[in-house]
PDB file of N, CA and C in Angstrom:
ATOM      1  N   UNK A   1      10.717  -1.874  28.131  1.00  0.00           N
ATOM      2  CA  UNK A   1      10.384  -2.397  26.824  1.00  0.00           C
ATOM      3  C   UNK A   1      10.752  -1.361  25.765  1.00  0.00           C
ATOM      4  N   UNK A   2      11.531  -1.678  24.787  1.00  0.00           N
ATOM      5  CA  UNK A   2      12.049  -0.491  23.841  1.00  0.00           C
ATOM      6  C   UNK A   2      11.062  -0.489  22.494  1.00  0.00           C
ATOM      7  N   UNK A   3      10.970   0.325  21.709  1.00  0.00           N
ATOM      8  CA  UNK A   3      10.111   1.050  20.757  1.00  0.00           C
ATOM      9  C   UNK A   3      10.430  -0.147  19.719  1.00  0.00           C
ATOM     10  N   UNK A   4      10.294  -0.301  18.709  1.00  0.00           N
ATOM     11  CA  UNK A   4      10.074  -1.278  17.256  1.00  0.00           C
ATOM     12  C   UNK A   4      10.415  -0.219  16.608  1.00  0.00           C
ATOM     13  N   UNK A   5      11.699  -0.304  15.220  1.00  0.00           N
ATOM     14  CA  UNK A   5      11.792   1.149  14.545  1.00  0.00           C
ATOM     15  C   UNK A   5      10.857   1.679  13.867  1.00  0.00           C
ATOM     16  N   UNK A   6       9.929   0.883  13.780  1.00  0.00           N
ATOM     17  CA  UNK A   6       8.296   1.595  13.155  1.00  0.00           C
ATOM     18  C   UNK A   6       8.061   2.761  14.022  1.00  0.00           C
ATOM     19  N   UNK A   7       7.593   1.962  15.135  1.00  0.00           N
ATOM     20  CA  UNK A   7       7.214   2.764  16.549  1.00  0.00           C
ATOM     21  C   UNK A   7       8.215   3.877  16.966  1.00  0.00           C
ATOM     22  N   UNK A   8       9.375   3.894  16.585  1.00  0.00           N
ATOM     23  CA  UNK A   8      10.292   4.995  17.031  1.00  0.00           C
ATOM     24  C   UNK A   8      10.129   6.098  15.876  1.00  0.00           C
ATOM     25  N   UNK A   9       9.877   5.726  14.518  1.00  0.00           N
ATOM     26  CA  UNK A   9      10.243   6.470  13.445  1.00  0.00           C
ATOM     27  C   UNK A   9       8.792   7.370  13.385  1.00  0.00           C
ATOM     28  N   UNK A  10       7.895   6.402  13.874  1.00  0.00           N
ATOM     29  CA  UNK A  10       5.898   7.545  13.181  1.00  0.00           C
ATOM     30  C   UNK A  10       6.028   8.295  14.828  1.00  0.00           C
ATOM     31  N   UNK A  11       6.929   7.845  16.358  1.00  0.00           N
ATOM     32  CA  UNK A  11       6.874   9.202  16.870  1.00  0.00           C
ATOM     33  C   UNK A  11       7.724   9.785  16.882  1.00  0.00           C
ATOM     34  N   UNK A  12       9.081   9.851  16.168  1.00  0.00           N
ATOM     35  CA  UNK A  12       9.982  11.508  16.047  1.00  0.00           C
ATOM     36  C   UNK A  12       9.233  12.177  14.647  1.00  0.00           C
ATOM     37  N   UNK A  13       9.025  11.375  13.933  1.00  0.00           N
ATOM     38  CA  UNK A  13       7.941  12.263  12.353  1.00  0.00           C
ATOM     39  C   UNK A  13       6.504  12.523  13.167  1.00  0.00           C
ATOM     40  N   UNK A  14       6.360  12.576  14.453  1.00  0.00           N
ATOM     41  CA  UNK A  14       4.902  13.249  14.795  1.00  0.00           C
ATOM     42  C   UNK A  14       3.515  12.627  13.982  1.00  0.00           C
ATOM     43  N   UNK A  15       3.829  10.964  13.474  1.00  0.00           N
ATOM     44  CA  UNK A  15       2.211  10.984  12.696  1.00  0.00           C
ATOM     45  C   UNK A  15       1.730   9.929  13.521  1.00  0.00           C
ATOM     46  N   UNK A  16       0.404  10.535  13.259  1.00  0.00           N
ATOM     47  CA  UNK A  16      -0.751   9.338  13.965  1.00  0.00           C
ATOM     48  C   UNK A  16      -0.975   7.886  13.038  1.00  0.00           C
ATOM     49  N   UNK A  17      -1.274   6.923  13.667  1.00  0.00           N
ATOM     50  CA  UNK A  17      -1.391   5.641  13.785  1.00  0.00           C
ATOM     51  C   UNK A  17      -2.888   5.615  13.010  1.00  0.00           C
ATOM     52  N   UNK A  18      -3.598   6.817  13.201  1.00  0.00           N
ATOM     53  CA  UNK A  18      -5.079   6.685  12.397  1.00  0.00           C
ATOM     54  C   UNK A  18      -4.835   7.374  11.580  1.00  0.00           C
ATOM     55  N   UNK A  19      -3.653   8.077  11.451  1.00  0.00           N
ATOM     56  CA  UNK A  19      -3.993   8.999   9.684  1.00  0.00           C
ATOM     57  C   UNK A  19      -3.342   8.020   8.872  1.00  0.00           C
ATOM     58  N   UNK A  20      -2.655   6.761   9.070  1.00  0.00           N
ATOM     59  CA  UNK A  20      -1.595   6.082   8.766  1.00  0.00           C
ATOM     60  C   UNK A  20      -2.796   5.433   7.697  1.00  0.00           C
ATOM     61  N   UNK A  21      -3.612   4.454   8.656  1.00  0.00           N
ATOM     62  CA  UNK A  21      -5.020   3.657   8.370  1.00  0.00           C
ATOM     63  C   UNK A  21      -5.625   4.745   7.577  1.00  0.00           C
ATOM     64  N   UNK A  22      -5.770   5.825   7.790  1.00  0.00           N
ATOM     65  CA  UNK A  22      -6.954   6.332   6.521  1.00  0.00           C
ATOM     66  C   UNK A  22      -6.109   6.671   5.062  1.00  0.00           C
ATOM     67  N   UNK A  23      -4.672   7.073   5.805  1.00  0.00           N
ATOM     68  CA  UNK A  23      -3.993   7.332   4.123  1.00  0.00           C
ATOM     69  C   UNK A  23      -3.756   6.406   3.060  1.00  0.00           C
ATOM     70  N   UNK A  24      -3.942   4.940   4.050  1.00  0.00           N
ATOM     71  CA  UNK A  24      -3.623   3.540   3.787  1.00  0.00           C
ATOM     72  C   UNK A  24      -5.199   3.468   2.660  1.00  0.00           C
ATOM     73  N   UNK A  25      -5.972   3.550   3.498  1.00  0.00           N
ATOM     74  CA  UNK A  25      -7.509   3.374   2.592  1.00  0.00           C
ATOM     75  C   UNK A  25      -7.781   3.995   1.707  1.00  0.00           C
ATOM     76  N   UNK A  26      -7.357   5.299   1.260  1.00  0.00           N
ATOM     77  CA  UNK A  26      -7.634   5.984   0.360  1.00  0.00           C
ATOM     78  C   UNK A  26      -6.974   5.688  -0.862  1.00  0.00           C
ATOM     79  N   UNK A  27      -5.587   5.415  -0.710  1.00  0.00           N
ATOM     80  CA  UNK A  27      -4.821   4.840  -1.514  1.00  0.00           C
ATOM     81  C   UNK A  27      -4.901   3.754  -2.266  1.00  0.00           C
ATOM     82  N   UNK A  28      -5.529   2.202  -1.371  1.00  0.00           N
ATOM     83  CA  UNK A  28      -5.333   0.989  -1.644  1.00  0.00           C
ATOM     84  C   UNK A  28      -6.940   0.694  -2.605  1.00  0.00           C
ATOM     85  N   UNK A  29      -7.906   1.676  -2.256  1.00  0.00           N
ATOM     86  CA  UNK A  29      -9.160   1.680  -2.854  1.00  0.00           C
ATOM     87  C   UNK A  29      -9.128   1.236  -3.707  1.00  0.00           C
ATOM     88  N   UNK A  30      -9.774   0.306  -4.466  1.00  0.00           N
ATOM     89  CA  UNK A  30     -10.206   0.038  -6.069  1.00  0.00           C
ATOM     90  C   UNK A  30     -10.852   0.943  -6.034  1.00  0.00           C
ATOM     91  N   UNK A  31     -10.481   1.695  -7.444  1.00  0.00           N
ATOM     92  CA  UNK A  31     -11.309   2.718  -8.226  1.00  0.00           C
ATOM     93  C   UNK A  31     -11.622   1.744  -9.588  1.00  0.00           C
ATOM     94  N   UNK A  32     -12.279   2.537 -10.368  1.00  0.00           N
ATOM     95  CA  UNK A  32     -13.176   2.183 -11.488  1.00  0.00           C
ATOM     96  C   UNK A  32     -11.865   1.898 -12.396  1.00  0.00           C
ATOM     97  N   UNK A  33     -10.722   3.032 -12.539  1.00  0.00           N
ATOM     98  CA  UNK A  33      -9.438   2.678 -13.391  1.00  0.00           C
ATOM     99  C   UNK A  33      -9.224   1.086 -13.047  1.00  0.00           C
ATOM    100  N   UNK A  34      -8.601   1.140 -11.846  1.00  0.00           N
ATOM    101  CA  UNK A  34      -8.319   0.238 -11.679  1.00  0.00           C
ATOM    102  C   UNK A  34      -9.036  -1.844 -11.374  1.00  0.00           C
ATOM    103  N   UNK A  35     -10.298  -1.530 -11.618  1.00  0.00           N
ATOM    104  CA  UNK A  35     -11.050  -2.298 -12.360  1.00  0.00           C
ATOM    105  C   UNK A  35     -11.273  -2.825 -13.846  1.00  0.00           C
ATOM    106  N   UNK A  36     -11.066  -1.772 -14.336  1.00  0.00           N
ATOM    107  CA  UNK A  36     -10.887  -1.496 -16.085  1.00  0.00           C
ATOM    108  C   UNK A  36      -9.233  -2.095 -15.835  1.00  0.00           C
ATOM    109  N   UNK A  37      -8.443  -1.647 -15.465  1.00  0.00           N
ATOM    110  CA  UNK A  37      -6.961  -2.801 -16.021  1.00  0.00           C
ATOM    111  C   UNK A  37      -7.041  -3.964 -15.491  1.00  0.00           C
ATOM    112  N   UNK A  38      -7.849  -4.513 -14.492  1.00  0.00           N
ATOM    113  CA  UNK A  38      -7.957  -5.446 -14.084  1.00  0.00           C
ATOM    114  C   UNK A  38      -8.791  -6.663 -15.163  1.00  0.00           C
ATOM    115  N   UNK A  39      -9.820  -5.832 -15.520  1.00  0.00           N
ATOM    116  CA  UNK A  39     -10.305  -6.436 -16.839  1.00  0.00           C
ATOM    117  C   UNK A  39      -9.489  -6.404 -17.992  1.00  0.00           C
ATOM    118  N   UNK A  40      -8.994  -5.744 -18.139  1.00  0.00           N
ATOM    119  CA  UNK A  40      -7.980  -5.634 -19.413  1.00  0.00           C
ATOM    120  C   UNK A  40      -6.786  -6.964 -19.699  1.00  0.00           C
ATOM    121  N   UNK A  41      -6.391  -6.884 -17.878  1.00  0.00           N
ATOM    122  CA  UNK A  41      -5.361  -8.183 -17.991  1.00  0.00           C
ATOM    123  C   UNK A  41      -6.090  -9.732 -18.536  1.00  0.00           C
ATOM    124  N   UNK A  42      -7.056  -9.995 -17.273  1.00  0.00           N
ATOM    125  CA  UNK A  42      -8.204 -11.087 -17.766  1.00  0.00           C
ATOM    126  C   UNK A  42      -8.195 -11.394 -18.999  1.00  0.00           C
ATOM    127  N   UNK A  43      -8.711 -10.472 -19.932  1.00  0.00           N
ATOM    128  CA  UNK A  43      -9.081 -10.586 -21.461  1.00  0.00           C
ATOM    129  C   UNK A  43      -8.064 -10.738 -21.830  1.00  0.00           C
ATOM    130  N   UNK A  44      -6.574 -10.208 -22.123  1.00  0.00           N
ATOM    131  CA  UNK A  44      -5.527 -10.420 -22.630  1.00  0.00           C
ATOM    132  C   UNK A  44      -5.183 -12.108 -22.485  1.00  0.00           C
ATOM    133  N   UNK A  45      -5.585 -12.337 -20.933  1.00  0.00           N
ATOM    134  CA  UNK A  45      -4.756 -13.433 -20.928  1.00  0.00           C
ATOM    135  C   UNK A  45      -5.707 -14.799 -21.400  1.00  0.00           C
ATOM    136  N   UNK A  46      -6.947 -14.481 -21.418  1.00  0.00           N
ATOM    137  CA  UNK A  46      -8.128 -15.400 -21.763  1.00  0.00           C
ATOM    138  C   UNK A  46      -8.042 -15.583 -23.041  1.00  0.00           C
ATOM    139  N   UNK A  47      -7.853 -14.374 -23.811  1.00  0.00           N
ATOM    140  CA  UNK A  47      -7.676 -14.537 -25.416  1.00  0.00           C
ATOM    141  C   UNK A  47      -8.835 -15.551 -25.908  1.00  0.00           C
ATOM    142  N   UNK A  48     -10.037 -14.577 -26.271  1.00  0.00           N
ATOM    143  CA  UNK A  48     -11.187 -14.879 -26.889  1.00  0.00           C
ATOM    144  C   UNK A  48     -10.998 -15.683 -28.140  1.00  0.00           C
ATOM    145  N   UNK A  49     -11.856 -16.534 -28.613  1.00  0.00           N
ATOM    146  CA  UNK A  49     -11.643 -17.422 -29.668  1.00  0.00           C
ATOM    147  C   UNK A  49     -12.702 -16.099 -30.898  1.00  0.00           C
ATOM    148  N   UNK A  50     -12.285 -16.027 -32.157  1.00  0.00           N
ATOM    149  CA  UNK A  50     -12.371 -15.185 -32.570  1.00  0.00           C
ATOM    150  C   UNK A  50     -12.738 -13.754 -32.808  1.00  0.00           C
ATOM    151  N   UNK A  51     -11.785 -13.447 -31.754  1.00  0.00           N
ATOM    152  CA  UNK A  51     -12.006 -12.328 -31.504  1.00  0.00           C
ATOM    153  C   UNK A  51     -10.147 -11.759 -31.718  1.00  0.00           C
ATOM    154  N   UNK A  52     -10.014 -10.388 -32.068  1.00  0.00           N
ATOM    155  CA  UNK A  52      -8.879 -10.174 -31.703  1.00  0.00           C
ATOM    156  C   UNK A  52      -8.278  -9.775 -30.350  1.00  0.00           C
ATOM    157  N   UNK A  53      -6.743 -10.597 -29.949  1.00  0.00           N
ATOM    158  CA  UNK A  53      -6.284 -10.416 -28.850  1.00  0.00           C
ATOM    159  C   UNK A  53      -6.430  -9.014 -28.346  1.00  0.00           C
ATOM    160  N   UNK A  54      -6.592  -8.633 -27.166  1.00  0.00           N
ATOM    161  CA  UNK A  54      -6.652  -7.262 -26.851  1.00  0.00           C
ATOM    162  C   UNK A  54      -5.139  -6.785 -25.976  1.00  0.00           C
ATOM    163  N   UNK A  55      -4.756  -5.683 -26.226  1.00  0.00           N
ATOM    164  CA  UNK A  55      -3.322  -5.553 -26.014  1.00  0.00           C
ATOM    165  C   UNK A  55      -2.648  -5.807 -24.348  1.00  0.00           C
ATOM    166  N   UNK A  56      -1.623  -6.181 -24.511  1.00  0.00           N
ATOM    167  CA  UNK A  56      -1.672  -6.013 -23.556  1.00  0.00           C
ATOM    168  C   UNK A  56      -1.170  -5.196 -21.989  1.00  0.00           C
ATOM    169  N   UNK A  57      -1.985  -5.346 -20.653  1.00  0.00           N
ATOM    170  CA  UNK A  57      -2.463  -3.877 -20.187  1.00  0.00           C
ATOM    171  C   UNK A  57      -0.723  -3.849 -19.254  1.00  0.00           C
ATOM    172  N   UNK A  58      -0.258  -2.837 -19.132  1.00  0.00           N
ATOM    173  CA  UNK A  58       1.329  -2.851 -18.668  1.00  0.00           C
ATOM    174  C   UNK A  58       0.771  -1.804 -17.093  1.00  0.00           C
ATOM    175  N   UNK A  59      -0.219  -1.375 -17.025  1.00  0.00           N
ATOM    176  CA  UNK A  59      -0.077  -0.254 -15.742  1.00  0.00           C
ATOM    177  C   UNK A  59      -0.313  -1.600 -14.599  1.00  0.00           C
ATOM    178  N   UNK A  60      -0.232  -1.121 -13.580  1.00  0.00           N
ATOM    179  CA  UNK A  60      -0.629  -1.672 -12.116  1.00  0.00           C
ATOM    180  C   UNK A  60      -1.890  -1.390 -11.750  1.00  0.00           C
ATOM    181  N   UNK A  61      -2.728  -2.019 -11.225  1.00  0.00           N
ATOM    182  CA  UNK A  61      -4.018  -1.339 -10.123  1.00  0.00           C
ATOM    183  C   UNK A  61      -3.439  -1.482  -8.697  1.00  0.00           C
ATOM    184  N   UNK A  62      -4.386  -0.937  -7.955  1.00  0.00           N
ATOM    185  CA  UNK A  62      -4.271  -0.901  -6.835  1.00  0.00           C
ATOM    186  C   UNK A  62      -4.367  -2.392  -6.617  1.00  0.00           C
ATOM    187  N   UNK A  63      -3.829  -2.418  -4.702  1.00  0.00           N
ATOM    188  CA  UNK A  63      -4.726  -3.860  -4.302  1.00  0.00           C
ATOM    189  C   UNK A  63      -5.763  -3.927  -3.634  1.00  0.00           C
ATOM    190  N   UNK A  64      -6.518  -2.971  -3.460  1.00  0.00           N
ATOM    191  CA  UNK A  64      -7.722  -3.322  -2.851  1.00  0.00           C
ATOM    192  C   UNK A  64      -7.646  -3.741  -1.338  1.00  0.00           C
ATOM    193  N   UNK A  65      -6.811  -3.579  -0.927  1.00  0.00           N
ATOM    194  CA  UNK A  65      -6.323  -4.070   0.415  1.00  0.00           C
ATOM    195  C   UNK A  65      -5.980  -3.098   1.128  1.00  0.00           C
ATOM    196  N   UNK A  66      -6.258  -2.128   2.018  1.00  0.00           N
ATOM    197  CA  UNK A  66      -5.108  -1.402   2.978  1.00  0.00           C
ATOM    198  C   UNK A  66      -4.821  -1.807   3.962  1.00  0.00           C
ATOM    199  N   UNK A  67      -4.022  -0.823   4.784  1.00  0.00           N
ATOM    200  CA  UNK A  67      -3.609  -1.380   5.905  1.00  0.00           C
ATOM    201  C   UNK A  67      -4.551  -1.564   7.127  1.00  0.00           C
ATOM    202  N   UNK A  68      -4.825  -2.854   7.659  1.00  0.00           N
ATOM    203  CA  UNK A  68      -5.616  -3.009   8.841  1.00  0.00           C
ATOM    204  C   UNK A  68      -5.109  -2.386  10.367  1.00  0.00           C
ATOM    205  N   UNK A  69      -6.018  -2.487  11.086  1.00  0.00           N
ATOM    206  CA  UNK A  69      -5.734  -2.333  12.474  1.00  0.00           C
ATOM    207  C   UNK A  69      -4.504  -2.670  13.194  1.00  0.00           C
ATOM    208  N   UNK A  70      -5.159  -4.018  12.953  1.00  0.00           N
ATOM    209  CA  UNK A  70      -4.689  -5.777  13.456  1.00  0.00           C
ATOM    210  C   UNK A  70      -3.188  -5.437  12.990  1.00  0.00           C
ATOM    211  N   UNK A  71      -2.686  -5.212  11.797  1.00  0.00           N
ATOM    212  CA  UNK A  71      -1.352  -5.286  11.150  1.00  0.00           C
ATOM    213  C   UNK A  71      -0.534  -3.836  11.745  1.00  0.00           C
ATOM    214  N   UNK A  72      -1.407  -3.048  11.795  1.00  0.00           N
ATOM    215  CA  UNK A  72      -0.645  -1.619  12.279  1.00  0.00           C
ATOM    216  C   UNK A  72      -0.371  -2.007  13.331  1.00  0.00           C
ATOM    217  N   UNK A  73      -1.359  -2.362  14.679  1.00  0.00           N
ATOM    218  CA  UNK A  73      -0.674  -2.944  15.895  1.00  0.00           C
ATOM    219  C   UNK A  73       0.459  -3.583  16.284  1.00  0.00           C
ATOM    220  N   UNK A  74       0.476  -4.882  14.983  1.00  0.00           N
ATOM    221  CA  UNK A  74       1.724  -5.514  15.120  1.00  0.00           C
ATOM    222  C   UNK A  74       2.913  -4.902  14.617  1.00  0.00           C
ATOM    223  N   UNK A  75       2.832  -3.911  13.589  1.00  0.00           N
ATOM    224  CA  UNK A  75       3.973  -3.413  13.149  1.00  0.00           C
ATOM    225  C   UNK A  75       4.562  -2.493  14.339  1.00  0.00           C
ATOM    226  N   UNK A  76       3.915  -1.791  15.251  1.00  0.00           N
ATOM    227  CA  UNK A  76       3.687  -1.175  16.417  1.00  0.00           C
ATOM    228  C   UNK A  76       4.776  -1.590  17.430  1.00  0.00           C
ATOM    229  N   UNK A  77       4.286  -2.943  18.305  1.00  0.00           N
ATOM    230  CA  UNK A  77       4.256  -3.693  18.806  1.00  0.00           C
ATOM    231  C   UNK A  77       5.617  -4.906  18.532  1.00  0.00           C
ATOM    232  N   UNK A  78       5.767  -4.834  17.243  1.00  0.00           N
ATOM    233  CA  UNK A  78       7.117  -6.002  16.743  1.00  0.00           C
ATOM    234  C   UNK A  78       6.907  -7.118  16.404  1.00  0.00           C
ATOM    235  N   UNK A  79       5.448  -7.600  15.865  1.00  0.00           N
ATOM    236  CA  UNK A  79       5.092  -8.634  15.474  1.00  0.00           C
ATOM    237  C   UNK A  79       4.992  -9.093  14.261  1.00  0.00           C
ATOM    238  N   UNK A  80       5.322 -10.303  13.288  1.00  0.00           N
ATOM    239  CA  UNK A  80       5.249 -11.239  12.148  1.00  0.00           C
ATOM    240  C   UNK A  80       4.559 -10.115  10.999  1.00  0.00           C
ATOM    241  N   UNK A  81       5.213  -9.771  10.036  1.00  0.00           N
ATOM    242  CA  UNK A  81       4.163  -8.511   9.310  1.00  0.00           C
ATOM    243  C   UNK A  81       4.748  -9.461   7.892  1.00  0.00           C
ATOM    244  N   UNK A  82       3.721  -9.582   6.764  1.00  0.00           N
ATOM    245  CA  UNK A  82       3.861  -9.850   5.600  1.00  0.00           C
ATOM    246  C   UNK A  82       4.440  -8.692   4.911  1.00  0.00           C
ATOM    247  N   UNK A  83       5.676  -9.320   4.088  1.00  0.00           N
ATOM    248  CA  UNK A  83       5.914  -8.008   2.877  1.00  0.00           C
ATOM    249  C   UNK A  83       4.896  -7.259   2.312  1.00  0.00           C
ATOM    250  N   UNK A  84       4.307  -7.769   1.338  1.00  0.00           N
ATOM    251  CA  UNK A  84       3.059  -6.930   0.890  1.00  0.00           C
ATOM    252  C   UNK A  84       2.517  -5.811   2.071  1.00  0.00           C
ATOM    253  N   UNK A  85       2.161  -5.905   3.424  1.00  0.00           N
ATOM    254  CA  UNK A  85       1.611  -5.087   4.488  1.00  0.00           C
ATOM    255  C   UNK A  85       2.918  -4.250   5.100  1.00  0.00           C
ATOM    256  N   UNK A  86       4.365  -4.707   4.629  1.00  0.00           N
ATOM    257  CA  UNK A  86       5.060  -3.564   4.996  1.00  0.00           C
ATOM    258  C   UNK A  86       5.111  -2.756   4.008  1.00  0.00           C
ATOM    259  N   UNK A  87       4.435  -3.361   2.516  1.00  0.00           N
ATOM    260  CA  UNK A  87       4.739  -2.437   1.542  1.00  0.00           C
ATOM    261  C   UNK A  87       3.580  -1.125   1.523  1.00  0.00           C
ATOM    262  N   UNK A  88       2.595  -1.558   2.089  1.00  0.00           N
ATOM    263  CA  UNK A  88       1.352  -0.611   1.696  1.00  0.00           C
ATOM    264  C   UNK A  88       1.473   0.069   3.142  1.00  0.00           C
ATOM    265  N   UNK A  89       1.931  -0.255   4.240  1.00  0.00           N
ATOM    266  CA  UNK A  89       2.526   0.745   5.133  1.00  0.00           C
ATOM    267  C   UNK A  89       3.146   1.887   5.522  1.00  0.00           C
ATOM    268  N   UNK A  90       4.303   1.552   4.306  1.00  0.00           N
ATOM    269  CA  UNK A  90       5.565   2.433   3.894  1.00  0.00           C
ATOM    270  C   UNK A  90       4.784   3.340   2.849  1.00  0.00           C
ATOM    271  N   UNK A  91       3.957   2.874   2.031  1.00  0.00           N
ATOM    272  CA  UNK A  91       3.232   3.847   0.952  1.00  0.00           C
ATOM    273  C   UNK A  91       2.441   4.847   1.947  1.00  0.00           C
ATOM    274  N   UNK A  92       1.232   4.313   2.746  1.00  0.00           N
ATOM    275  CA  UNK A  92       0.929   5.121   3.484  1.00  0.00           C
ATOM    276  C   UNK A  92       1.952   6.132   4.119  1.00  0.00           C
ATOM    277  N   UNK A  93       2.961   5.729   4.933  1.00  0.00           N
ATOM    278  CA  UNK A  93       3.600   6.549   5.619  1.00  0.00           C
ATOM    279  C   UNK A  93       4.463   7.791   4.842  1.00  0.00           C
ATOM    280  N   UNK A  94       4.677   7.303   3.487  1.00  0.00           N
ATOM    281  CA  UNK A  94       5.249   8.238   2.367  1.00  0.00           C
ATOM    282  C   UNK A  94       4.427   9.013   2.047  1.00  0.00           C
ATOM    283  N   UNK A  95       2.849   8.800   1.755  1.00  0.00           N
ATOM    284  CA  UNK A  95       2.001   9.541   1.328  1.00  0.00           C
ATOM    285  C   UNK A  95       2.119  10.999   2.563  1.00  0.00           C
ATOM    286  N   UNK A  96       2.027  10.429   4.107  1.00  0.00           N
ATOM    287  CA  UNK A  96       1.561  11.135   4.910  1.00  0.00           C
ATOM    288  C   UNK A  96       3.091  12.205   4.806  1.00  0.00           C
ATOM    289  N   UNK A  97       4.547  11.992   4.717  1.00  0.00           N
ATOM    290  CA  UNK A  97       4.972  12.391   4.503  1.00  0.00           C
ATOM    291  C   UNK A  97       5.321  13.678   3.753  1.00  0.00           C
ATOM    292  N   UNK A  98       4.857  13.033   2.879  1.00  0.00           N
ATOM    293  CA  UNK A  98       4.705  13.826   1.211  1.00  0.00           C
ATOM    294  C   UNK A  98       4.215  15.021   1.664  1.00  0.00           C
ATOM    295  N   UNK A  99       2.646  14.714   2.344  1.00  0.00           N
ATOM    296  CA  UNK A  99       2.152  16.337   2.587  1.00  0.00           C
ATOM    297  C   UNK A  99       2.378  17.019   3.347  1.00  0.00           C
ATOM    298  N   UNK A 100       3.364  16.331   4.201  1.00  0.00           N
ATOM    299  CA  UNK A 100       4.431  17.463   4.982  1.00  0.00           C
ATOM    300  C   UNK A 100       5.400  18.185   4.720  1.00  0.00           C
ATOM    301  N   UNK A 101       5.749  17.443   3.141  1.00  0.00           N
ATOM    302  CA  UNK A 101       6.743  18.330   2.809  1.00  0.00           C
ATOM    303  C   UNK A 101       8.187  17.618   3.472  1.00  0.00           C
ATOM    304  N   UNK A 102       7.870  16.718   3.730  1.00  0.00           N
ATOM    305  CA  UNK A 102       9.389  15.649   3.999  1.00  0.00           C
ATOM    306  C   UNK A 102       9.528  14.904   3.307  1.00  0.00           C
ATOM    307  N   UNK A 103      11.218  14.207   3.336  1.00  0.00           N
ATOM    308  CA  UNK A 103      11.370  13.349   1.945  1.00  0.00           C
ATOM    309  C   UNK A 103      10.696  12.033   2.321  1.00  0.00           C
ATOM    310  N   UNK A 104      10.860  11.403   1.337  1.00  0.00           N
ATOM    311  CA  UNK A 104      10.067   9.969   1.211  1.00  0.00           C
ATOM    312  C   UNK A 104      11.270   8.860   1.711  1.00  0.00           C
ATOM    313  N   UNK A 105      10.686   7.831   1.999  1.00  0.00           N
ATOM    314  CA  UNK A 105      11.996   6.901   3.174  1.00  0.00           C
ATOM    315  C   UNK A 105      11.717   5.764   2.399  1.00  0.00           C
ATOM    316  N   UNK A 106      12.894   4.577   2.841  1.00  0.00           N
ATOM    317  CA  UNK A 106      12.297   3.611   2.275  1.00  0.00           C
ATOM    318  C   UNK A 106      12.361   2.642   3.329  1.00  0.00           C
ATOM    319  N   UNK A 107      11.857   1.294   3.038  1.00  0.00           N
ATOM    320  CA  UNK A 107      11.124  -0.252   3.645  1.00  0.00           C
ATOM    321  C   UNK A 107      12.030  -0.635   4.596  1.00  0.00           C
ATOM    322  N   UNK A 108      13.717   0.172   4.540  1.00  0.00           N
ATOM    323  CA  UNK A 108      14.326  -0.825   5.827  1.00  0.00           C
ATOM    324  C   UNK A 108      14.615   0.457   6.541  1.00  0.00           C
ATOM    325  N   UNK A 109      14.097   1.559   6.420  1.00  0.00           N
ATOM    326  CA  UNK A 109      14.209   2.671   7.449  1.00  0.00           C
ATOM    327  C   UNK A 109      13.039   2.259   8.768  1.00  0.00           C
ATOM    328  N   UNK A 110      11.787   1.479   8.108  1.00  0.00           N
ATOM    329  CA  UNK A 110      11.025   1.681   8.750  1.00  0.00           C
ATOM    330  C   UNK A 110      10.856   0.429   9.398  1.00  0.00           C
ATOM    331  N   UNK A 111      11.542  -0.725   8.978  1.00  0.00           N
ATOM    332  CA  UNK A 111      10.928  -2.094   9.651  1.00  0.00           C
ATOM    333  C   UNK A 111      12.821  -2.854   9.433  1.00  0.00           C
TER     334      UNK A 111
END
């Protein structure tokens, strides 16, 4: 049975499958910022009846989502993975990168 290039690429870069999941969580967290632009968009797009429009918010938040188990397995393994979950994958795996001091890869290196 041969490797999945996920599975070939996190073992010649030496990273674990659980630092993957925690770099994934730390990252994808809603923080308080990113609550506040989340409200920001809402209101923009609700546009209060006399009130003035409030501008509108151009940053990103997080998604509140990281990477699961269930999805790391399959990316693992060679199974059905949603874009969005290869995207916050590849972030994780860049992050873990990063603090190695290796360059950053992109989405069709890894899947």
């Amino acid at each position: 049975m041969s490797d999945t290039k996920f599975a070939a690429f996190i073992k010649t870069k030496k990273l674990d499958a659980r630092r993957i999941l925690i770099a994934s969580h730390a990252l994808e967290t809603l923080k308080p910022e990113d609550r506040a632009i989340r409200l920001a968009k809402r209101r923009s797009k609700a546009g209060g009846e006399g009130e003035e429009k409030a501008p509108k918010e151009t940053r990103k938040s997080r998604s509140g989502r990281p990477v699961t188990d269930r999805a790391l397995t399959a990316a693992l393994k060679g199974g059905a993975i949603s874009g969005p979950t290869k995207h916050r994958i590849l972030h994780a795996v860049n992050h873990l990168l990063e603090q190695k001091k290796q360059e950053k890869i992109e989405l069709r290196t890894l899947f």
